[in-house]
C-alpha atoms as a PDB file:
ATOM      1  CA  UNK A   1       1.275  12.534  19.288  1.00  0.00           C
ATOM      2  CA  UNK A   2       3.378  12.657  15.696  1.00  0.00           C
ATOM      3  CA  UNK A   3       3.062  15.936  14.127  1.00  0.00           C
ATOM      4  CA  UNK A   4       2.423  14.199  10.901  1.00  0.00           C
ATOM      5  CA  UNK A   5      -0.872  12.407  12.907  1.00  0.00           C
ATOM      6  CA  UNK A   6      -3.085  14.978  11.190  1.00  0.00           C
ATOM      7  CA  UNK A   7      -1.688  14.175   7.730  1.00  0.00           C
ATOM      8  CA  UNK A   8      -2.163  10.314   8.767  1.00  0.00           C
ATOM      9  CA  UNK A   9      -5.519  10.424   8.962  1.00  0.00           C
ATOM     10  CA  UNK A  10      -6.058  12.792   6.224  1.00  0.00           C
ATOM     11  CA  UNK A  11      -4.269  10.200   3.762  1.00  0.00           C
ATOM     12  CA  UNK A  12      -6.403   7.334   5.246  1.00  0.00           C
ATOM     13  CA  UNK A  13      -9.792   8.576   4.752  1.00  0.00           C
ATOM     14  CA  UNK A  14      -8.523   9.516   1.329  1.00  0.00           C
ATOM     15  CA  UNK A  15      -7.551   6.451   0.557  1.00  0.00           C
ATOM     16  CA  UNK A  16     -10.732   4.435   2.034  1.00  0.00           C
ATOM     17  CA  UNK A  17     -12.876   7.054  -0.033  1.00  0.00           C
ATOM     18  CA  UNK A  18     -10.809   6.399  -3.234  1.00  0.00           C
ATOM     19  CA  UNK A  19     -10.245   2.323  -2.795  1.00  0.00           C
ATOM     20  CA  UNK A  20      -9.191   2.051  -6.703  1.00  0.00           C
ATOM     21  CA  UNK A  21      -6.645   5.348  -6.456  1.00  0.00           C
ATOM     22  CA  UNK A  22      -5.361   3.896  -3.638  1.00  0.00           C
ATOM     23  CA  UNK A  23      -4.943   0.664  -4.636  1.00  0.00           C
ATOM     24  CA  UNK A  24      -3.257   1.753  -7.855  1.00  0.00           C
ATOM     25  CA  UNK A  25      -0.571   3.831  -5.852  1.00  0.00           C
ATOM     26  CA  UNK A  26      -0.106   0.852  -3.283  1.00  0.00           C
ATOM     27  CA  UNK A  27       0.619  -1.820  -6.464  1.00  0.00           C
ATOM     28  CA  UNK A  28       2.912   1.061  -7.896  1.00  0.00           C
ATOM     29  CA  UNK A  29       5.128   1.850  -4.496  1.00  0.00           C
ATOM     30  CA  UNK A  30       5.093  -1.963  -4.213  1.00  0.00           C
ATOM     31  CA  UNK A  31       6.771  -2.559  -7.674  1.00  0.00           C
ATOM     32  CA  UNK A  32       8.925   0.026  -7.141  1.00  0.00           C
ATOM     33  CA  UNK A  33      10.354  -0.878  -4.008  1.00  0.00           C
ATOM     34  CA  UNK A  34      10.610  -4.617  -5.892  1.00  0.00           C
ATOM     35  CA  UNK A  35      12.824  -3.231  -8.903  1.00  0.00           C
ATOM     36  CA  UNK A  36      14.467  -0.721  -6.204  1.00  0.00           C
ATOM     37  CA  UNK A  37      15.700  -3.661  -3.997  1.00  0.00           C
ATOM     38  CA  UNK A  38      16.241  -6.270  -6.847  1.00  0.00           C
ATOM     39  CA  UNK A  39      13.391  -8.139  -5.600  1.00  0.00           C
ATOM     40  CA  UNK A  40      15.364  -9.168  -2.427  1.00  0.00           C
ATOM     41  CA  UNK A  41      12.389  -8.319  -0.357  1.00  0.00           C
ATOM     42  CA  UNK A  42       9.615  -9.688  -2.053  1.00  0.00           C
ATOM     43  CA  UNK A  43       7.692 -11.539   0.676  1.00  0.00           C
ATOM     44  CA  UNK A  44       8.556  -8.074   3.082  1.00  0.00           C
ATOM     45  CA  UNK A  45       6.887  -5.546   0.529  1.00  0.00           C
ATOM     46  CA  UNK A  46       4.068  -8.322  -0.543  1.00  0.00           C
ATOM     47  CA  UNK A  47       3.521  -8.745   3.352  1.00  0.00           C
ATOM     48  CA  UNK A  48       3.930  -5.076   4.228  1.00  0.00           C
ATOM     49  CA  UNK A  49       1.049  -4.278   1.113  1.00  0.00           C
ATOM     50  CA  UNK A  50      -0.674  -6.873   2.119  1.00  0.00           C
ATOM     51  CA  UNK A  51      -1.247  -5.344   5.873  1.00  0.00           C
ATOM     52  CA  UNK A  52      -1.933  -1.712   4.372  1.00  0.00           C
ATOM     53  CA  UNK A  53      -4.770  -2.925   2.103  1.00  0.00           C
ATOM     54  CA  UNK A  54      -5.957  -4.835   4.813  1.00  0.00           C
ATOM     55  CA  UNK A  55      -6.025  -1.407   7.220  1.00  0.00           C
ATOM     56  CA  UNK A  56      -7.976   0.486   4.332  1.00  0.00           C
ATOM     57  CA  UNK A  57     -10.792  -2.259   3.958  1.00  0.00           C
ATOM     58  CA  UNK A  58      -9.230  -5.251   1.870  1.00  0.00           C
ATOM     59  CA  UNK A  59      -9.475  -3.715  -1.590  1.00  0.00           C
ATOM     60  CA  UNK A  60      -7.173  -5.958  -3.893  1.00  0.00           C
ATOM     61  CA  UNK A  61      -6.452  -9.705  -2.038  1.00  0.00           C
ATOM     62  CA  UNK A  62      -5.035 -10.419  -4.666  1.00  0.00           C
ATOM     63  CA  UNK A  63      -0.894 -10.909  -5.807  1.00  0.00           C
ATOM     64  CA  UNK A  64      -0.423  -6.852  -5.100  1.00  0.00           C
ATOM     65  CA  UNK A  65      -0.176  -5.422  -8.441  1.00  0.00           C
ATOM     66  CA  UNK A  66       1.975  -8.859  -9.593  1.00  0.00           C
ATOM     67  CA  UNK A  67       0.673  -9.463 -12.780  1.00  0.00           C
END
């Protein structure tokens, strides 16, 4: 078990209990990494988003903060 497991699960109830906080943050490290990477991994970070907001419930289907 990861010593960080504790902190895991602490993050993802947050983040199911606070979809729109969560969501925010999510579109935010998403751009980032985007601007960070000069968009050379678009479809890995849209995909990668894409499977988080799945994990916390599907909040934002959407284009991931593109827009």
């Amino acid at each position: 078990m990861s010593e960080f497991s504790g902190l895991e699960n602490e993050a993802e109830s947050l983040a199911k209990d606070h979809p729109e906080q969560a969501d925010k943050g999510l579109d935010a490290a998403a751009q980032f990494a985007d601007r960070e990477t000069g968009n050379k991994f678009d479809s890995e970070i849209q995909g990668a988003e894409g499977a988080v907001e799945k994990d916390l419930g599907g909040q934002d289907q959407g284009q991931g903060g593109q827009g």
